[in-house]
PDB file of N, CA and C in Angstrom:
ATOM      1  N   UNK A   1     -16.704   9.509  22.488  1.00  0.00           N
ATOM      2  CA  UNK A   1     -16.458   8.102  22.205  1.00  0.00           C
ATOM      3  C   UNK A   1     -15.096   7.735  22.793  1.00  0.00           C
ATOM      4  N   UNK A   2     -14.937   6.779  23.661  1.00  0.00           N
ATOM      5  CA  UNK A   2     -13.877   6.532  24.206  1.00  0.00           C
ATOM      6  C   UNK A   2     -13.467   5.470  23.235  1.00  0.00           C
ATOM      7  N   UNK A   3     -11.720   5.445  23.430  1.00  0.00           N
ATOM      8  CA  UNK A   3     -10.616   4.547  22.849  1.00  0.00           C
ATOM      9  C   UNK A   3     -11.283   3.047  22.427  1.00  0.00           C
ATOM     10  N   UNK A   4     -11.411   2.749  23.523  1.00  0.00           N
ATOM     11  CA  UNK A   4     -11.883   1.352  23.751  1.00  0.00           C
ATOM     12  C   UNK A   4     -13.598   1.269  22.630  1.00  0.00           C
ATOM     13  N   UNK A   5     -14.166   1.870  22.955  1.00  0.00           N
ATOM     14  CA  UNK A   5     -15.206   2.271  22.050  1.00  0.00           C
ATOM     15  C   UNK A   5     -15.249   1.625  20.503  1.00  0.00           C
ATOM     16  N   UNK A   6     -14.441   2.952  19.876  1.00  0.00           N
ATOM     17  CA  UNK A   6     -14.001   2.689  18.741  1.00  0.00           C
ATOM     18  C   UNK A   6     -13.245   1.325  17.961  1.00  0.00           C
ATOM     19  N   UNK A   7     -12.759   1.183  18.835  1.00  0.00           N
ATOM     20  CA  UNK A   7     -11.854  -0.491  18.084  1.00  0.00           C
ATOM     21  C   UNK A   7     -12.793  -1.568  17.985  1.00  0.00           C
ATOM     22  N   UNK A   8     -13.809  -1.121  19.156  1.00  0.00           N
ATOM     23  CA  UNK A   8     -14.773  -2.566  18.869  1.00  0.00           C
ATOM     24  C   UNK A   8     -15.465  -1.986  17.984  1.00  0.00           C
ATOM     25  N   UNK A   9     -16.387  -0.390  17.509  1.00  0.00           N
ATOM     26  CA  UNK A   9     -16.538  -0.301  16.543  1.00  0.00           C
ATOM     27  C   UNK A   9     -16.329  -0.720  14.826  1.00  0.00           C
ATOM     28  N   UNK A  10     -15.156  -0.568  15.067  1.00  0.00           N
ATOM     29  CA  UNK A  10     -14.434  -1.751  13.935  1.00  0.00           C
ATOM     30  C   UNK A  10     -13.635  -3.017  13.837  1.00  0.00           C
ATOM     31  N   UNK A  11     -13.593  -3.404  15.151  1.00  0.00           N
ATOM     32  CA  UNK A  11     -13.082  -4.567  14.730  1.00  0.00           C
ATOM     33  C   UNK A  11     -11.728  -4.771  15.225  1.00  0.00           C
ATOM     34  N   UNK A  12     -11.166  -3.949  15.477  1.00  0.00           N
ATOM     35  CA  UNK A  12     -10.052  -3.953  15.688  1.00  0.00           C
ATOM     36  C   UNK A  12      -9.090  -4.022  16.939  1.00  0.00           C
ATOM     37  N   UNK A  13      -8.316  -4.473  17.471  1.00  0.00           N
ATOM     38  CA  UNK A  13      -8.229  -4.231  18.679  1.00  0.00           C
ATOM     39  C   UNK A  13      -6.484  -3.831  18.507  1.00  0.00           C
ATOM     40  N   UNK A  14      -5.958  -3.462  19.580  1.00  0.00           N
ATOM     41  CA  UNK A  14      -4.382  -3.037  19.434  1.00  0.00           C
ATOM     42  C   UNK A  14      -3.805  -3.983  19.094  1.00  0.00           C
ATOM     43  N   UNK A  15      -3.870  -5.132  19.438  1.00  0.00           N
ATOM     44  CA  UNK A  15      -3.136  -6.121  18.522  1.00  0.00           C
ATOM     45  C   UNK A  15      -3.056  -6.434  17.197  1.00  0.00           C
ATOM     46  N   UNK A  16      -4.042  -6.311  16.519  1.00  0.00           N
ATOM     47  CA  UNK A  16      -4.706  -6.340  15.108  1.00  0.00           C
ATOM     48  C   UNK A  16      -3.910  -4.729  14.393  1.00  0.00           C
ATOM     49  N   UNK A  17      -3.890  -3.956  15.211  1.00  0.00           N
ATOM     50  CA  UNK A  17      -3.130  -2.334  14.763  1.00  0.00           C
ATOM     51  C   UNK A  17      -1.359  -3.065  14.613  1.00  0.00           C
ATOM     52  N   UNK A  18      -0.969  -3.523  15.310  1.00  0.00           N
ATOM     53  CA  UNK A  18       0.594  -3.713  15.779  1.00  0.00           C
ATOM     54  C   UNK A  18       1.242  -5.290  13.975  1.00  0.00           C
ATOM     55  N   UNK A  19      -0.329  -6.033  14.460  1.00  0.00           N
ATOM     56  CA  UNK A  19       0.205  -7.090  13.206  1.00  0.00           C
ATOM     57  C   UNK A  19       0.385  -6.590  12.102  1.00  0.00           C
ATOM     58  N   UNK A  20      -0.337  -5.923  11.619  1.00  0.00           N
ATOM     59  CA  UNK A  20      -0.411  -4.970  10.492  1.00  0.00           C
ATOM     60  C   UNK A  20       0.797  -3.885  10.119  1.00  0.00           C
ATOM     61  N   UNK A  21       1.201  -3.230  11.447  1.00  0.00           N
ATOM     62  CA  UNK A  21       2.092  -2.526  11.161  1.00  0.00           C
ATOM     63  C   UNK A  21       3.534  -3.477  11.169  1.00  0.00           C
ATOM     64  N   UNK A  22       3.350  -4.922  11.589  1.00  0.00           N
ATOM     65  CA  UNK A  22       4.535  -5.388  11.319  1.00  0.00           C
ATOM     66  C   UNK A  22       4.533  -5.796   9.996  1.00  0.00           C
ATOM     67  N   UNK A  23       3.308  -6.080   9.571  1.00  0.00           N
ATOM     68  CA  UNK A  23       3.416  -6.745   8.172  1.00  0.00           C
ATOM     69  C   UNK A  23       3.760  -5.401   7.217  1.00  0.00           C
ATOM     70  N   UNK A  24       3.555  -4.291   7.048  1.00  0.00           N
ATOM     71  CA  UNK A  24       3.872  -2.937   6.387  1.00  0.00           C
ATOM     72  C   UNK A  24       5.682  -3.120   6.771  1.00  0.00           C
ATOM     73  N   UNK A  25       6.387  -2.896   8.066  1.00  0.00           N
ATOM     74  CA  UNK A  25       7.723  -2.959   8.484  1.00  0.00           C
ATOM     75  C   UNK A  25       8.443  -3.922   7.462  1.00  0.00           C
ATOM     76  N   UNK A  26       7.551  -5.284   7.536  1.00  0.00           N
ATOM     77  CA  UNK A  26       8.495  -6.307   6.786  1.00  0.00           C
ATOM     78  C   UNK A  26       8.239  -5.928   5.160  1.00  0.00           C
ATOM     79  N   UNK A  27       6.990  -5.616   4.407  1.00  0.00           N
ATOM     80  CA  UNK A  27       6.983  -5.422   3.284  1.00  0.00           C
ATOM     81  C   UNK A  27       7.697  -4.200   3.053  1.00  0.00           C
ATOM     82  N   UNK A  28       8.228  -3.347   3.993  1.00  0.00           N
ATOM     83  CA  UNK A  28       9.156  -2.019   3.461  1.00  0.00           C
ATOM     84  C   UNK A  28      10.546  -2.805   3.728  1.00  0.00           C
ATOM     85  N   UNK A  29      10.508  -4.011   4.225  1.00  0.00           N
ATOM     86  CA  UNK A  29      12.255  -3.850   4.379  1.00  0.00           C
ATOM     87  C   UNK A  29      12.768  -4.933   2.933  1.00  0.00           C
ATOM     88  N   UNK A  30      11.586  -5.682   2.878  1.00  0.00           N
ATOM     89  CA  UNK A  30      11.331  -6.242   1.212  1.00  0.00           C
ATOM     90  C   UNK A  30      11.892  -5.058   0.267  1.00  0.00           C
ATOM     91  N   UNK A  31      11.374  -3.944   0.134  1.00  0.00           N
ATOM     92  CA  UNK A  31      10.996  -3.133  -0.661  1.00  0.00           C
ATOM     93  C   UNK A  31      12.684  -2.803  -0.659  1.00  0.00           C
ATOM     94  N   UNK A  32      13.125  -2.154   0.722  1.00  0.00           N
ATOM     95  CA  UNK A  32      14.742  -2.097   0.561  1.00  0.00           C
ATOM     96  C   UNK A  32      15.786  -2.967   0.116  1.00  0.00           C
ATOM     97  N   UNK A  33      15.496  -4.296  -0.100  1.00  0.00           N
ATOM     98  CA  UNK A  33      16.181  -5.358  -0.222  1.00  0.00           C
ATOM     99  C   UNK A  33      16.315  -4.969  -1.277  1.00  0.00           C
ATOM    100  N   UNK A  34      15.517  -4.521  -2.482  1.00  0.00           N
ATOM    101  CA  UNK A  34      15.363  -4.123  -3.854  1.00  0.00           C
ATOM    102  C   UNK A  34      16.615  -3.785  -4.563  1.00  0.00           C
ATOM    103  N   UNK A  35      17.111  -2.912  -3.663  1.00  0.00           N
ATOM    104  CA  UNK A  35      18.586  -2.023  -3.570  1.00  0.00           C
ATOM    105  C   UNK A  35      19.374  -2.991  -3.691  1.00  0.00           C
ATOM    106  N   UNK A  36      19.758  -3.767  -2.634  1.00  0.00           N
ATOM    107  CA  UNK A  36      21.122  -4.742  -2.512  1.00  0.00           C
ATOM    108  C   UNK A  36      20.623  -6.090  -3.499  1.00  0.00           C
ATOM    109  N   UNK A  37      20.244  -6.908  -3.634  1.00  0.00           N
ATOM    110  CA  UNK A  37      19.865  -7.627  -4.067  1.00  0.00           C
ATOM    111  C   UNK A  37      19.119  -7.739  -5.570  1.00  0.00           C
ATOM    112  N   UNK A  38      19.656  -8.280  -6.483  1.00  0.00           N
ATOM    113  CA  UNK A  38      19.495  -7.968  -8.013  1.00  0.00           C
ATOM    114  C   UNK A  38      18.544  -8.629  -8.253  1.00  0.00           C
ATOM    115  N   UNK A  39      17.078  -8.248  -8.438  1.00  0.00           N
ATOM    116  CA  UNK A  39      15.878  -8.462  -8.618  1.00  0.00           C
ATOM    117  C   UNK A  39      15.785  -8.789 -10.363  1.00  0.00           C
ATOM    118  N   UNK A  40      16.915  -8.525 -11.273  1.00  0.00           N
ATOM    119  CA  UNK A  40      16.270  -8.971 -12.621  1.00  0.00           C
ATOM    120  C   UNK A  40      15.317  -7.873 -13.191  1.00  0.00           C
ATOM    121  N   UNK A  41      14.699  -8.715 -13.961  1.00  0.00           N
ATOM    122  CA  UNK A  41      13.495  -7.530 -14.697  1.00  0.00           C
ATOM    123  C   UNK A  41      12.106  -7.878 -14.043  1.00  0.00           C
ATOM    124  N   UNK A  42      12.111  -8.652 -12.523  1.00  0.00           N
ATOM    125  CA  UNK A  42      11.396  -8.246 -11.512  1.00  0.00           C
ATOM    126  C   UNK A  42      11.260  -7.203 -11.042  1.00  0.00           C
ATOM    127  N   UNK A  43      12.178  -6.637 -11.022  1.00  0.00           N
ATOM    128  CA  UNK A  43      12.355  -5.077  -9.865  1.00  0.00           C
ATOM    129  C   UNK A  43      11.144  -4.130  -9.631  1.00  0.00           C
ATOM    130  N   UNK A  44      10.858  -3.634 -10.865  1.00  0.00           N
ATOM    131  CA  UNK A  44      10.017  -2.713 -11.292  1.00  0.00           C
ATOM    132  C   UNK A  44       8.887  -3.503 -10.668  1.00  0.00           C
ATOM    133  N   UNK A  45       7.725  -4.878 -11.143  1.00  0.00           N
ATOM    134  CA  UNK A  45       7.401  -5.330 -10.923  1.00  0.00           C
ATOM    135  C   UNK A  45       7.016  -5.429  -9.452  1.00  0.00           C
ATOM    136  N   UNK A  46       8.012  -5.710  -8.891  1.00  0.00           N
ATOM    137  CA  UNK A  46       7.408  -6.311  -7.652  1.00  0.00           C
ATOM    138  C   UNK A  46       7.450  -5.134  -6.223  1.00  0.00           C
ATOM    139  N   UNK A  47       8.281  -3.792  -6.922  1.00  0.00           N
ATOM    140  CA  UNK A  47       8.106  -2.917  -6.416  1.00  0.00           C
ATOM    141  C   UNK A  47       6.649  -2.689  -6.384  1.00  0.00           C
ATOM    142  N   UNK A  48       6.257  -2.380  -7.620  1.00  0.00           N
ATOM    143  CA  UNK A  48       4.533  -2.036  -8.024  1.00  0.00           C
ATOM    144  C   UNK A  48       3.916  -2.882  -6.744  1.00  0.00           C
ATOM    145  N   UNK A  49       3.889  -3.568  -6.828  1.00  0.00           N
ATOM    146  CA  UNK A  49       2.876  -4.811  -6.217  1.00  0.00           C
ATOM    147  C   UNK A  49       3.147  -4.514  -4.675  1.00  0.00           C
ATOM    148  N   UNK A  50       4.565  -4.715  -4.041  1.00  0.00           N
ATOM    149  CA  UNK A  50       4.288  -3.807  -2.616  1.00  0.00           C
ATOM    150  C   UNK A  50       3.380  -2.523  -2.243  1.00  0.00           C
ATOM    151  N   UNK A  51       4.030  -1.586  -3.368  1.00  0.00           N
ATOM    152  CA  UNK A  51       3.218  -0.761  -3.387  1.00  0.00           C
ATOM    153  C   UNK A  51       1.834  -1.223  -2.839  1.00  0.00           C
ATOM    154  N   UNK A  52       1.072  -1.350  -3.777  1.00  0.00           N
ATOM    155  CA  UNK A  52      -0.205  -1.487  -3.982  1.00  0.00           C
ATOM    156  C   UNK A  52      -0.616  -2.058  -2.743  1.00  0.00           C
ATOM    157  N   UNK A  53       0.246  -3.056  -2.180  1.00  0.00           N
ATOM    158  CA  UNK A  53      -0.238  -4.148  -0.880  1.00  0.00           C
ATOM    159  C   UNK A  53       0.176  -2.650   0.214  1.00  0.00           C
ATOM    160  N   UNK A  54       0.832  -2.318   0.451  1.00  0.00           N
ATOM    161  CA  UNK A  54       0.774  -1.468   1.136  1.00  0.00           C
ATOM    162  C   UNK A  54       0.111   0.083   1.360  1.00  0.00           C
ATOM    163  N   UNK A  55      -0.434   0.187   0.385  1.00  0.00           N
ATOM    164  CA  UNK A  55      -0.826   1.416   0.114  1.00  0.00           C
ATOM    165  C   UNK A  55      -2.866   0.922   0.817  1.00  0.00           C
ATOM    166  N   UNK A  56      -2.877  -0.608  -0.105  1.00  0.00           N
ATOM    167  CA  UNK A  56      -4.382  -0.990   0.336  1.00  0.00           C
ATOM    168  C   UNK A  56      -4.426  -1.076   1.669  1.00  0.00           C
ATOM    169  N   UNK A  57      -3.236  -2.003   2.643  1.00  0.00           N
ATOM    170  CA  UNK A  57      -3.311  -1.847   3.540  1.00  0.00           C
ATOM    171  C   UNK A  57      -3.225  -0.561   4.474  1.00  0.00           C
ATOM    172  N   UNK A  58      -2.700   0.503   4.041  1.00  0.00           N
ATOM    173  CA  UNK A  58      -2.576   1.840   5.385  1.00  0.00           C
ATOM    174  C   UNK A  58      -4.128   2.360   5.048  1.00  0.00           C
ATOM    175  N   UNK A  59      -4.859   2.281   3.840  1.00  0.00           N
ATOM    176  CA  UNK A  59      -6.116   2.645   4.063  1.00  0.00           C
ATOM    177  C   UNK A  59      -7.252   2.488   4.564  1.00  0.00           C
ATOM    178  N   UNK A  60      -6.708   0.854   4.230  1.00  0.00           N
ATOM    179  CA  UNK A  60      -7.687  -0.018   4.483  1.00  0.00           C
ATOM    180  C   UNK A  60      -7.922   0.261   6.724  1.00  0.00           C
ATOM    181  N   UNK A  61      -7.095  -0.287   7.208  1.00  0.00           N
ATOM    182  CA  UNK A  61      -7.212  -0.256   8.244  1.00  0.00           C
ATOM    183  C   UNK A  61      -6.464   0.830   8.980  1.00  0.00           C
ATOM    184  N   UNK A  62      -5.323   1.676   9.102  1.00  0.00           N
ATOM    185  CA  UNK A  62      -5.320   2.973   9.577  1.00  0.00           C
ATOM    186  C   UNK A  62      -5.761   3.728   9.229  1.00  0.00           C
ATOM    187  N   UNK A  63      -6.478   4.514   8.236  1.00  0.00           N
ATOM    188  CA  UNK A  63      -7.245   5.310   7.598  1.00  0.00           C
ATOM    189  C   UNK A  63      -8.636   5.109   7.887  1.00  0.00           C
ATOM    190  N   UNK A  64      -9.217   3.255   8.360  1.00  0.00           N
ATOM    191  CA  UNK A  64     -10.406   3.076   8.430  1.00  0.00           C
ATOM    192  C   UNK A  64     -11.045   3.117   7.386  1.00  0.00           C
ATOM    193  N   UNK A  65     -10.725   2.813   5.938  1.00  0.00           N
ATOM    194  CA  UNK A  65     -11.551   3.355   5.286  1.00  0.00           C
ATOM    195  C   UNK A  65     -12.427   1.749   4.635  1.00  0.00           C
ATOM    196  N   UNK A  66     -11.579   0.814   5.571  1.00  0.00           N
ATOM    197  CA  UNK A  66     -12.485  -0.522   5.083  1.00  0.00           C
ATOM    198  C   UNK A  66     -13.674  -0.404   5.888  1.00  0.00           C
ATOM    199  N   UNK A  67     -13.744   0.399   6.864  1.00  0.00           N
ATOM    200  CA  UNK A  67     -15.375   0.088   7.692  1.00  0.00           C
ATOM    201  C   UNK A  67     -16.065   1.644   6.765  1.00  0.00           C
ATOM    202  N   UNK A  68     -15.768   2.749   6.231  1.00  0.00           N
ATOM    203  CA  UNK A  68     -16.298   3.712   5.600  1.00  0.00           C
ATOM    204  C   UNK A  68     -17.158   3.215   4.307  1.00  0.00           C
ATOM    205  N   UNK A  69     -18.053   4.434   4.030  1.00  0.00           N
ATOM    206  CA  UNK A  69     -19.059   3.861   2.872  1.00  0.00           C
ATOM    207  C   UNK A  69     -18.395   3.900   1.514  1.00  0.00           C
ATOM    208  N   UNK A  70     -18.588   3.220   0.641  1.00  0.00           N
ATOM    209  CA  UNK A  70     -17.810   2.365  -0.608  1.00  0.00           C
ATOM    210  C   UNK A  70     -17.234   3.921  -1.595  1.00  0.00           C
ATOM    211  N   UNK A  71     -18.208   5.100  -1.816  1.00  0.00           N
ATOM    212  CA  UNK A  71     -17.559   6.023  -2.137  1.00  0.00           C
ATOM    213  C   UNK A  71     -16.243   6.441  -1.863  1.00  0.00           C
ATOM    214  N   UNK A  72     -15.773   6.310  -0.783  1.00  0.00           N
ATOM    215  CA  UNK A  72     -14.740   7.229  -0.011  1.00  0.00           C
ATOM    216  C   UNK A  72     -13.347   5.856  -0.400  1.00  0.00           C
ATOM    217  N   UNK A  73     -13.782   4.650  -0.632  1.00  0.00           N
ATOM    218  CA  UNK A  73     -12.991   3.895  -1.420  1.00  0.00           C
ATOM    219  C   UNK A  73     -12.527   3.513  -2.972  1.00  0.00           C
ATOM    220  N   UNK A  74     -13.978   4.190  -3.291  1.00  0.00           N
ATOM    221  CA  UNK A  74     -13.423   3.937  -5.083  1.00  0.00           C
ATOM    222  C   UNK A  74     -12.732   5.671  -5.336  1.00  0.00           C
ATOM    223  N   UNK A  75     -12.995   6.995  -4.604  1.00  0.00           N
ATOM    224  CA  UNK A  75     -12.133   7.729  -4.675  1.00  0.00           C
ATOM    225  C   UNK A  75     -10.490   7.476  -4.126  1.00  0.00           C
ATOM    226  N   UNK A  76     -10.143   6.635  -3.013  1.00  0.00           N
ATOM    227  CA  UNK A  76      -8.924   6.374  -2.624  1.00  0.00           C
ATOM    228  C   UNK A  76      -8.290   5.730  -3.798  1.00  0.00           C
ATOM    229  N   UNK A  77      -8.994   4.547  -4.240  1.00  0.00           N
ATOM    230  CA  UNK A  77      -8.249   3.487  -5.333  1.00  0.00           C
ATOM    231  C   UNK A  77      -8.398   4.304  -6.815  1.00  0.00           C
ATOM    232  N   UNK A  78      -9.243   4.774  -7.483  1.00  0.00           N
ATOM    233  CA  UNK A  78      -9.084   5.911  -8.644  1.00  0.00           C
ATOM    234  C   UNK A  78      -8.015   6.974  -8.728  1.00  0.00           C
ATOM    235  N   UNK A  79      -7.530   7.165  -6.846  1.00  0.00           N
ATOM    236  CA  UNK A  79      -6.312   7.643  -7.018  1.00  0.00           C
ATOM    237  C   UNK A  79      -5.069   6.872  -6.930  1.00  0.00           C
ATOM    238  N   UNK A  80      -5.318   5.882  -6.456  1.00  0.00           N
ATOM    239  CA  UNK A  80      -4.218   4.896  -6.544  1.00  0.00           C
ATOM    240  C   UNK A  80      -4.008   4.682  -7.848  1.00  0.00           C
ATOM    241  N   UNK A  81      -4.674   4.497  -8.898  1.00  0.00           N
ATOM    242  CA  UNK A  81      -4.815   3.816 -10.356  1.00  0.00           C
ATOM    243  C   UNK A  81      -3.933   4.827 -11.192  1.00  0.00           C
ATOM    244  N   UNK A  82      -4.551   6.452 -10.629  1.00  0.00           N
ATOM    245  CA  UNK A  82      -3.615   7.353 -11.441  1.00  0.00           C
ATOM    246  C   UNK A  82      -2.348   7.346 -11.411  1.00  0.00           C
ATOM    247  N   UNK A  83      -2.138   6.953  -9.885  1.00  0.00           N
ATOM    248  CA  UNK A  83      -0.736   7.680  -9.575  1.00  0.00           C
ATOM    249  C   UNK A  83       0.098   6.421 -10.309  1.00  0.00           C
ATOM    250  N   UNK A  84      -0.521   5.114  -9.834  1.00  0.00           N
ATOM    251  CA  UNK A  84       0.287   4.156 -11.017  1.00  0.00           C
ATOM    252  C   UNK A  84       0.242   4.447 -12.394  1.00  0.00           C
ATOM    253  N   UNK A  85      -0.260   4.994 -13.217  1.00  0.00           N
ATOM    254  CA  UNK A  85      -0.767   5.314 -14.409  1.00  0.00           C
ATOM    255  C   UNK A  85       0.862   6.554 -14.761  1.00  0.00           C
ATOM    256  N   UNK A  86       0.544   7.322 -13.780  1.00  0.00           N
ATOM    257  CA  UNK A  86       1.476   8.797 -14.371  1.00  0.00           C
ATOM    258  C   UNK A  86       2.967   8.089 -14.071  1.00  0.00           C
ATOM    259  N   UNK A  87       2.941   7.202 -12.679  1.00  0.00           N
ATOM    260  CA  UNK A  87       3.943   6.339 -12.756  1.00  0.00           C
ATOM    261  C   UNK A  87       4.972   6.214 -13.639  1.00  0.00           C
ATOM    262  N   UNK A  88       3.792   4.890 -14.508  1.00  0.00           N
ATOM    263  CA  UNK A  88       4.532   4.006 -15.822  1.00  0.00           C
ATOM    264  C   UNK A  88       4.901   5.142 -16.993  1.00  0.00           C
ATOM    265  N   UNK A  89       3.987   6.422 -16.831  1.00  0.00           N
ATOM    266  CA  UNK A  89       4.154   7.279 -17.699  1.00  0.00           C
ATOM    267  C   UNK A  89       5.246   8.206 -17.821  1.00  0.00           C
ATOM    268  N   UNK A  90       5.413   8.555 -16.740  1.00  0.00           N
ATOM    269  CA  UNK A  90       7.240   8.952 -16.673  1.00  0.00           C
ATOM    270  C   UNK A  90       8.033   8.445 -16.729  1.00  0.00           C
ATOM    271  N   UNK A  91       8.162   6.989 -16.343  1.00  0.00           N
ATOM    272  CA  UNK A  91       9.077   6.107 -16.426  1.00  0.00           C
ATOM    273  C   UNK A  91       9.105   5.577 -18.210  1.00  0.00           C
ATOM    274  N   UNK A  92       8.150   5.505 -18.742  1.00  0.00           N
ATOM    275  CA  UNK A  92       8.324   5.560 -20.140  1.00  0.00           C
ATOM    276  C   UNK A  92       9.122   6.320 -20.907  1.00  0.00           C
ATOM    277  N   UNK A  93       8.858   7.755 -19.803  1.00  0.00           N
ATOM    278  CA  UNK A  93       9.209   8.829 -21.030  1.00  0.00           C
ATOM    279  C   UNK A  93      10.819   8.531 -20.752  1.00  0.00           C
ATOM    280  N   UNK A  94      11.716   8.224 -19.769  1.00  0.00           N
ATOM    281  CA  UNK A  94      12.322   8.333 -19.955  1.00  0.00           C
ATOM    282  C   UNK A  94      13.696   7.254 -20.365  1.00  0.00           C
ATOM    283  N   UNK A  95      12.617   5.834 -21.125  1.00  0.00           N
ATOM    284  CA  UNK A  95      12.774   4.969 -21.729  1.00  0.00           C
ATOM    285  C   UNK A  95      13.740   3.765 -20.731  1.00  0.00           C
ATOM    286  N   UNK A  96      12.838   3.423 -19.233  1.00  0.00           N
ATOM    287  CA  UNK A  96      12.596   2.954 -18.271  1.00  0.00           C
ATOM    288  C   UNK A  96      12.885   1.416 -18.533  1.00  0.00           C
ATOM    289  N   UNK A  97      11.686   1.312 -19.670  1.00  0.00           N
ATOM    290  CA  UNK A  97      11.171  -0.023 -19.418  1.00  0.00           C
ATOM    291  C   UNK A  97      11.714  -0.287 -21.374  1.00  0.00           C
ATOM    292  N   UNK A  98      12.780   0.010 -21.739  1.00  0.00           N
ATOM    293  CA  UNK A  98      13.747  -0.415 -22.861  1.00  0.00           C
ATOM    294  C   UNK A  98      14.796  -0.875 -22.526  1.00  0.00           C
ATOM    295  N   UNK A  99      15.139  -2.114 -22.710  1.00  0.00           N
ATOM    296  CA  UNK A  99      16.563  -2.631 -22.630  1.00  0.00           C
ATOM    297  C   UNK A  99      17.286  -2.425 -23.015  1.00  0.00           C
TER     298      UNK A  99
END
């Protein structure tokens, strides 16, 4: 299967690869802003939520797993769910989210 092949396979073409990875670039430099800039009792918050936008996105389309069959996605996101889960759970334990 040649290069060219595949992208029309899904949809995708190098430009569509490059927007994406700018939109990931800008939501990580969001994510650094976190640091300098006093987010409030946003922080936590809106960290999560990059997360998540970014995490859907590297699967979704570098991973390919938006053109893959729906199994191979509710295992990706069941692990996404945990890892947020054990997340909030350490961050509890170590009384994170107490003012």
């Amino acid at each position: 299967m040649t290069e060219q092949h595949a992208h029309e396979e899904h949809g995708m073409s190098n430009a569509g690869y490059v927007r994406i990875a700018l939109i990931l670039a800008a939501i990580t430099a969001l994510e650094v802003s976190t640091y300098y800039v006093d987010f409030g009792p946003l922080f936590m918050p809106a960290l999560m939520v990059m997360m998540v936008v970014k995490f859907t996105m590297v699967v979704s389309y570098f991973m390919h797993l938006k053109f893959d069959k729906r199994v191979f996605s509710v295992m990706f996101y069941a692990g996404l769910f945990l890892a947020i889960f054990v997340y909030a759970a350490a961050l509890s334990t170590f009384k994170f989210f107490i003012a």
